[in-house]
N, C-alpha and C. Protein backbone atom coordinates (compact mmCIF):
# COMPACT_ATOMS: atom_id res chain seq x y z
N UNK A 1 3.16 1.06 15.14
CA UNK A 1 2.41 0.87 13.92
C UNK A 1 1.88 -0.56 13.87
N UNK A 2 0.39 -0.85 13.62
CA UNK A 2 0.15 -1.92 12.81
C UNK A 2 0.07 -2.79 12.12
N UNK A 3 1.14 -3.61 12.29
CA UNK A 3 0.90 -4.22 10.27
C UNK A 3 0.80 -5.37 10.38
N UNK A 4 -0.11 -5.99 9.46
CA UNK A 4 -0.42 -7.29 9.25
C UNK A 4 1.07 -8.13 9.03
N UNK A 5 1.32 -9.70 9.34
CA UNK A 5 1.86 -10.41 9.18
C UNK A 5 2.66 -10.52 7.95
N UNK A 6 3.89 -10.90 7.86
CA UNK A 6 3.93 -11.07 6.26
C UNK A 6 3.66 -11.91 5.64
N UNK A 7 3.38 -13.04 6.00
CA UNK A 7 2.36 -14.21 5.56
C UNK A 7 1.36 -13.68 5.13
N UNK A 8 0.41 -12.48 5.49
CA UNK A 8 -0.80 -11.96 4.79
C UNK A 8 -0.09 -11.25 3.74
N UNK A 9 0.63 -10.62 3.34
CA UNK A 9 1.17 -9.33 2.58
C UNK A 9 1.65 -10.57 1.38
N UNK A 10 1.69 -11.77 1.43
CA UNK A 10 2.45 -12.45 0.73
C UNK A 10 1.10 -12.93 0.21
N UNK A 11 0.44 -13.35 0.81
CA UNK A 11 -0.62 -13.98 0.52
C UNK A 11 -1.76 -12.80 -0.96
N UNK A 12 -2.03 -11.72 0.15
CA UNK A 12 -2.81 -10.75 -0.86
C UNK A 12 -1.73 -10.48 -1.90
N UNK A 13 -0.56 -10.09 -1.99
CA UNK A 13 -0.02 -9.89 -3.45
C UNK A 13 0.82 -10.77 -4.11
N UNK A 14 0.68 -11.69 -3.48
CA UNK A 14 0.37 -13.27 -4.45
C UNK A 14 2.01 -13.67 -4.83
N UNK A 15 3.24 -13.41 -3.89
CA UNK A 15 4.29 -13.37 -3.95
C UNK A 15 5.18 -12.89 -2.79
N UNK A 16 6.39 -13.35 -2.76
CA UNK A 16 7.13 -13.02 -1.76
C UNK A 16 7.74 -11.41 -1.96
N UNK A 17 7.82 -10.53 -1.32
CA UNK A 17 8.60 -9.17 -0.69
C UNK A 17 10.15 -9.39 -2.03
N UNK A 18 10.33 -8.64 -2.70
CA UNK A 18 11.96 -8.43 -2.77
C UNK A 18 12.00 -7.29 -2.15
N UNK A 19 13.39 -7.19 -1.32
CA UNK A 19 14.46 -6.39 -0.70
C UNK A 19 15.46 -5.25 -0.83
N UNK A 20 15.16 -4.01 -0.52
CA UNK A 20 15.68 -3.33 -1.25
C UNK A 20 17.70 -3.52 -1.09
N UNK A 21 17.87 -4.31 0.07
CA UNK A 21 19.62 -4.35 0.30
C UNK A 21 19.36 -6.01 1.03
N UNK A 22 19.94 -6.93 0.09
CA UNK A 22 20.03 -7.94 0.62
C UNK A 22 20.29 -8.56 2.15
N UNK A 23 21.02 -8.18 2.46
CA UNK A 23 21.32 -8.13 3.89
C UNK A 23 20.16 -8.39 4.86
N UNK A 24 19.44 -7.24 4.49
CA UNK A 24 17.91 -6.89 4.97
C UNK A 24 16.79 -7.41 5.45
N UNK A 25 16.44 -8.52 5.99
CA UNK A 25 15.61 -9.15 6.01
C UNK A 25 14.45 -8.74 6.77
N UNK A 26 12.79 -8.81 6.57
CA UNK A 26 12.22 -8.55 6.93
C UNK A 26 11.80 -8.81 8.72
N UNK A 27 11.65 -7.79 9.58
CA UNK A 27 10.79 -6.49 8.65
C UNK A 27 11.79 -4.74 9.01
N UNK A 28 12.94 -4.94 8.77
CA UNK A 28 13.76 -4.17 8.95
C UNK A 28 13.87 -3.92 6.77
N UNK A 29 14.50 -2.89 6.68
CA UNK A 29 14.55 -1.82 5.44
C UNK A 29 13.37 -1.87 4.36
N UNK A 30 13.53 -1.72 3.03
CA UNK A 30 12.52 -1.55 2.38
C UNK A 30 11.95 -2.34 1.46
N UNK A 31 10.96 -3.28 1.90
CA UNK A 31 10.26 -4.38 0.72
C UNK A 31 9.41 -4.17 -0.37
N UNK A 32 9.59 -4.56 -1.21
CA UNK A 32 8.54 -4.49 -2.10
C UNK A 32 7.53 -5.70 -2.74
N UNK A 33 6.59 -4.99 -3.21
CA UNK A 33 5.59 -6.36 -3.61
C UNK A 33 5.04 -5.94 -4.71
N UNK A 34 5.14 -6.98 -5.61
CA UNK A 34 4.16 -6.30 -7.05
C UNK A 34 2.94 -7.44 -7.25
N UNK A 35 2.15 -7.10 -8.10
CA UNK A 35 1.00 -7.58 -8.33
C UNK A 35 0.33 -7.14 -9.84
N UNK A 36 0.12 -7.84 -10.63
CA UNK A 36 0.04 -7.83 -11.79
C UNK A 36 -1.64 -8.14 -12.24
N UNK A 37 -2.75 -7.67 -12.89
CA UNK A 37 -3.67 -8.29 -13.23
C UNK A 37 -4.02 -7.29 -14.69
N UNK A 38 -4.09 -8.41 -15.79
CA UNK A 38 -4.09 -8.01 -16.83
C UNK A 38 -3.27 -7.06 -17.10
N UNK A 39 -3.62 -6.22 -18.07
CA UNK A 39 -2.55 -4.43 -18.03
C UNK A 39 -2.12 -3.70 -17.05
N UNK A 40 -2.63 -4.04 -15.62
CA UNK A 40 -2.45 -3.00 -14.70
C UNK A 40 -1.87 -4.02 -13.47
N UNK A 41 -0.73 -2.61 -13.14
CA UNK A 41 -0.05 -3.58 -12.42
C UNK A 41 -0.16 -2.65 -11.30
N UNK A 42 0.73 -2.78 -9.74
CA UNK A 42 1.17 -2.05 -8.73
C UNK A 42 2.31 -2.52 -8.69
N UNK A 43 3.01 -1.61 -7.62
CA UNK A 43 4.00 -1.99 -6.89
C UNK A 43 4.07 -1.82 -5.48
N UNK A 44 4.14 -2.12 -4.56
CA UNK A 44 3.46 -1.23 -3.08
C UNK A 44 5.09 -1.95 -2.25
N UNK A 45 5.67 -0.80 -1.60
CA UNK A 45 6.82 -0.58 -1.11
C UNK A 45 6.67 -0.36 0.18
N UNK A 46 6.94 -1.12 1.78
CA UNK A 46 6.81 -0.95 2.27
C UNK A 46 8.21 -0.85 3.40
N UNK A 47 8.53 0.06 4.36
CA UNK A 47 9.42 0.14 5.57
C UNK A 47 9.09 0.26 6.78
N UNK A 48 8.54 -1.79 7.18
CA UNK A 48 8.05 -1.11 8.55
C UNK A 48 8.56 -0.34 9.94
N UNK A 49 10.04 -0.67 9.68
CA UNK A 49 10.62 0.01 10.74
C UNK A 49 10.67 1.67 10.53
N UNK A 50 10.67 2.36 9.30
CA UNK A 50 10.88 3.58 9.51
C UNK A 50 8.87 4.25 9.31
N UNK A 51 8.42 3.02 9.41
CA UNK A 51 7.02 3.23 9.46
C UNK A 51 6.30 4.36 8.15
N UNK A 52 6.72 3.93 7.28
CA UNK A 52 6.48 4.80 5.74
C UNK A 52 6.42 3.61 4.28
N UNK A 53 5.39 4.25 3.17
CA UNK A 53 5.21 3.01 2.03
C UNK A 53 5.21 3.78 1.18
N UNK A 54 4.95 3.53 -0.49
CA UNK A 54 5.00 3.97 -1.38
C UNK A 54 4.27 3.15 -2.43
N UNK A 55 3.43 3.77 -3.19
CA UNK A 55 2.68 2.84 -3.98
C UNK A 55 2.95 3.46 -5.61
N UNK A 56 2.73 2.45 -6.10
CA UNK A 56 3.15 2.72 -7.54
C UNK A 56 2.14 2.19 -8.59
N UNK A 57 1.41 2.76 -9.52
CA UNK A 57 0.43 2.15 -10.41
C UNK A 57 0.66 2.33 -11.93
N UNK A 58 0.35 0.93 -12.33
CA UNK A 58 1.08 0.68 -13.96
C UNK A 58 -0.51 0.51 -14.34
N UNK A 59 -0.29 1.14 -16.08
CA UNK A 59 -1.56 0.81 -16.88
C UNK A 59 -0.40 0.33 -18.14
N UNK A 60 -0.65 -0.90 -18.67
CA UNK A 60 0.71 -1.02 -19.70
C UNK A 60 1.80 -0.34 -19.68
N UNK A 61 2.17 -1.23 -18.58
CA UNK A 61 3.63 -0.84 -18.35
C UNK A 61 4.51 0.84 -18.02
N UNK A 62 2.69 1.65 -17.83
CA UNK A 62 3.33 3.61 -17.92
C UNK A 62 3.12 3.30 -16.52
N UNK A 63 3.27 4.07 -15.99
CA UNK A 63 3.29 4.50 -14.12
C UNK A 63 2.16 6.11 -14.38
N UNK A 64 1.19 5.44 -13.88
CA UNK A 64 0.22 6.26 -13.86
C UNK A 64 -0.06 6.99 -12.55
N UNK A 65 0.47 6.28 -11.47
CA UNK A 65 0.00 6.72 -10.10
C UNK A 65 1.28 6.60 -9.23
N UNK A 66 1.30 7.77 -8.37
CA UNK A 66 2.65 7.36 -7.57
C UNK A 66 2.76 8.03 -6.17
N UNK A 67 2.31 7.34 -5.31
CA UNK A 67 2.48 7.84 -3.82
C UNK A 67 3.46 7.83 -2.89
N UNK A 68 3.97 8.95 -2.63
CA UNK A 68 5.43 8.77 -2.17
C UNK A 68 4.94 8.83 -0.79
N UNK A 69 6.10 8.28 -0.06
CA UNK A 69 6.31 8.64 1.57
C UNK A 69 4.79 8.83 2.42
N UNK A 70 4.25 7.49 2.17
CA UNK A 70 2.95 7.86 2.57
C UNK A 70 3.60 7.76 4.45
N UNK A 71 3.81 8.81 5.39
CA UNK A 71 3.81 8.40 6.61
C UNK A 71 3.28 9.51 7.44
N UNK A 72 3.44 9.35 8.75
CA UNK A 72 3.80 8.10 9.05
C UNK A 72 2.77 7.09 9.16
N UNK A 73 2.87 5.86 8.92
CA UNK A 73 1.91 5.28 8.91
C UNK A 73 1.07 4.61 10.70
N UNK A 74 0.18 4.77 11.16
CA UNK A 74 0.09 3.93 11.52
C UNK A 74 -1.37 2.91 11.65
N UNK A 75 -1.31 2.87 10.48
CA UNK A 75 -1.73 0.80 10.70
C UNK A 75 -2.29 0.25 9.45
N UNK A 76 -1.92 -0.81 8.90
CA UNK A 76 -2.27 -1.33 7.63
C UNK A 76 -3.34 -2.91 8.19
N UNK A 77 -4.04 -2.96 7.25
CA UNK A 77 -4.97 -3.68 7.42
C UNK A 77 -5.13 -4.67 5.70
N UNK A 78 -5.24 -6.08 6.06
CA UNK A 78 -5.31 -6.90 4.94
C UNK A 78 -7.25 -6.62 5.07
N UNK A 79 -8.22 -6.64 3.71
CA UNK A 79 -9.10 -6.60 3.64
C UNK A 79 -9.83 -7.64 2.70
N UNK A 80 -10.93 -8.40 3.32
CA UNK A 80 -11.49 -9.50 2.57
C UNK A 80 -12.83 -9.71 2.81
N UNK A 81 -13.57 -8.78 1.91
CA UNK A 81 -15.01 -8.89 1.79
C UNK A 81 -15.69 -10.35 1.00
N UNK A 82 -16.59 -10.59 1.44
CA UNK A 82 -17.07 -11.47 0.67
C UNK A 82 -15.93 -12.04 -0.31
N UNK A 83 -16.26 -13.19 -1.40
CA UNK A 83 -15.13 -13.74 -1.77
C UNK A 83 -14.84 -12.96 -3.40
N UNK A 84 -15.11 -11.81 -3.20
CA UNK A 84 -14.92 -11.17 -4.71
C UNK A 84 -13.75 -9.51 -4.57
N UNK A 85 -13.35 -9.61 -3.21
CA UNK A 85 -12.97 -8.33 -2.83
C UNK A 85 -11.20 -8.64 -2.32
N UNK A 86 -10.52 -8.20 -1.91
CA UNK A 86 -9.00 -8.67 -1.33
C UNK A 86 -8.26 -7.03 -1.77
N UNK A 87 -7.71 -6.41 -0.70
CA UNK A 87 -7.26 -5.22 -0.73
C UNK A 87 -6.56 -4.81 0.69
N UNK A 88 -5.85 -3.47 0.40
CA UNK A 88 -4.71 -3.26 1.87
C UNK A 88 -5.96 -1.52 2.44
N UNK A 89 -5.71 -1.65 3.52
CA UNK A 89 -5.96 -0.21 3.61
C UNK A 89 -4.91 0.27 4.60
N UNK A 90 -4.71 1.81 4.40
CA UNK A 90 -3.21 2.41 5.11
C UNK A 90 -3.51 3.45 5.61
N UNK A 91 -3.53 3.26 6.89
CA UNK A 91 -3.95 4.84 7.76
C UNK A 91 -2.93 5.38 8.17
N UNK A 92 -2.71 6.65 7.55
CA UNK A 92 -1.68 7.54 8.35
C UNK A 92 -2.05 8.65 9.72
N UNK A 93 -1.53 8.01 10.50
CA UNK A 93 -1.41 9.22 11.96
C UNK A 93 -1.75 10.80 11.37
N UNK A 94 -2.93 10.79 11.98
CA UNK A 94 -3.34 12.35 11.68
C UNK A 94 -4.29 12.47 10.60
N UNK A 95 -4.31 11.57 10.14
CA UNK A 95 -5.88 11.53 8.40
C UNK A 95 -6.88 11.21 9.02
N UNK A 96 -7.75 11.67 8.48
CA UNK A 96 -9.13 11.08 8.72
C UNK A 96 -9.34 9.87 7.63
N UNK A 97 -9.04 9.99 6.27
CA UNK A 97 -8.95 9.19 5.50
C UNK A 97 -7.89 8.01 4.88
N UNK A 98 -8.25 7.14 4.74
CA UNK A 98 -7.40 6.07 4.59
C UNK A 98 -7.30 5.97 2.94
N UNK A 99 -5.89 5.63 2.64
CA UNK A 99 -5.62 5.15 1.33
C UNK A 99 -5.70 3.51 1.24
N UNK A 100 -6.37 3.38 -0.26
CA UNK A 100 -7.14 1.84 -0.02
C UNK A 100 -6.11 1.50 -1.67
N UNK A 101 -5.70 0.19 -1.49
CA UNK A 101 -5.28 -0.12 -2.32
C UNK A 101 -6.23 -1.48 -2.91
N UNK A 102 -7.37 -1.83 -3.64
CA UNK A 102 -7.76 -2.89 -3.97
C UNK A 102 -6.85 -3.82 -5.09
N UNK A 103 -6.57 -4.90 -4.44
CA UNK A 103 -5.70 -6.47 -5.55
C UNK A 103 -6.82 -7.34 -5.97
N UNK A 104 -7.97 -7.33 -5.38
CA UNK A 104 -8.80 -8.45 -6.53
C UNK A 104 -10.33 -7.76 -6.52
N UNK A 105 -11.44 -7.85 -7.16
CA UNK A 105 -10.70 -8.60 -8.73
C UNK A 105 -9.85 -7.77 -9.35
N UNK A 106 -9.93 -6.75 -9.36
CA UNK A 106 -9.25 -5.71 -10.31
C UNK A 106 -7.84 -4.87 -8.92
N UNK A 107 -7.08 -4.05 -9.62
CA UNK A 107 -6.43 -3.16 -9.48
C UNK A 107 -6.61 -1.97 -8.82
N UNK A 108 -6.99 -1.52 -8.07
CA UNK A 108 -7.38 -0.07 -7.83
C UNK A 108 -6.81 0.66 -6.79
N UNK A 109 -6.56 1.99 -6.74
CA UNK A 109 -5.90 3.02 -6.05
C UNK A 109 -6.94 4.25 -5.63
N UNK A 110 -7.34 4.23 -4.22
CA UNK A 110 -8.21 5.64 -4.19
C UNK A 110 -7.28 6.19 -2.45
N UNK A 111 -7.75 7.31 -2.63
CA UNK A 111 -7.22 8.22 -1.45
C UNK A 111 -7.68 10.00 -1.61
N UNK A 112 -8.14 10.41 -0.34
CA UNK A 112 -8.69 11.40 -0.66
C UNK A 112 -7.89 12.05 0.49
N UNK A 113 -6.55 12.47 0.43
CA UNK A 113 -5.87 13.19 1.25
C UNK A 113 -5.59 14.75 0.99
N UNK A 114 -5.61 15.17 2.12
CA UNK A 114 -5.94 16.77 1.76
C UNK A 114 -3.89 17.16 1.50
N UNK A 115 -3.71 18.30 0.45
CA UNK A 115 -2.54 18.93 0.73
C UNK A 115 -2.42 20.17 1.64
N UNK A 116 -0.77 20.00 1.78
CA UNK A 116 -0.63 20.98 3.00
C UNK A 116 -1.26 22.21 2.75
N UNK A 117 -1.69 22.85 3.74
CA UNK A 117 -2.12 23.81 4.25
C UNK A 117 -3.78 23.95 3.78
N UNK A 118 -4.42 22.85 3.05
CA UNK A 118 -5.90 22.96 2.93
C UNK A 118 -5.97 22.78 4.46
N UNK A 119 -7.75 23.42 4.49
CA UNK A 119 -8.81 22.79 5.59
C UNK A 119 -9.69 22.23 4.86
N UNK A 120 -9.95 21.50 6.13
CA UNK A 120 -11.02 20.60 5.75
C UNK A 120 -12.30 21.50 6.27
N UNK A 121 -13.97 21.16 5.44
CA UNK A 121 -14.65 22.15 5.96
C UNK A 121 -15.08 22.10 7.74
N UNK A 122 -15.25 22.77 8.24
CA UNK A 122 -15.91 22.28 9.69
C UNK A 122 -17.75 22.40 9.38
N UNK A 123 -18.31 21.13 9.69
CA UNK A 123 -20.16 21.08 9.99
C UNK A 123 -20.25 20.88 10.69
């Protein structure tokens, strides 16, 4: 799997990783990172060794969005368009589509993953 540095992961969500078992130190068990802007917050949970994340989305303080066991993953990417953009994107082995998490300016969560047993159309 892929993953950016944790110096970047620290950097885009503007804080250090807490740990899910002290002991733990990165990049072995499960970190987390939150990120706060105005009302809306995330939480984005990552295990790079068992190669799987979890994202979590707050609108005042409700949990509006919640992606479990996104895996397996492989490869996350820090993203920085022009100087108005800063976001993760997370490709899982076997998607065609990537789940994009945008941190600046705003908050945002998109992913267009199919559930089991859809097809996708063939053209």
């Amino acid at each position: 799997m892929e993953i950016p540095e944790l110096a970047e992961l620290i950097w885009l969500f503007e804080g250090e990783p807490e740990s899910q078992h002290e002991d733990l130190h990165w990049p072995l068990g499960l970190h987390s990172f939150r990120l706060s802007r105005g009302a809306t917050a995330v939480l984005f949970s990552i295990d790079p060794t068992a190669g799987e994340a979890y994202i979590s989305l707050y609108a005042d303080e409700e949990e509006i969005a919640y992606l479990r066991r996104l895996r397996p993953l492989g490869r996350l990417s820090v993203e920085r368009h022009q100087q108005d953009y800063e976001g993760l994107t997370l490709w899982i082995r076997d998607s065609e589509e990537p789940v994009r998490l945008q941190t600046k300016p705003s908050i945002r969560l998109s992913w267009d993953l199919k559930g089991l047993g859809e097809a996708r159309p063939l053209v």
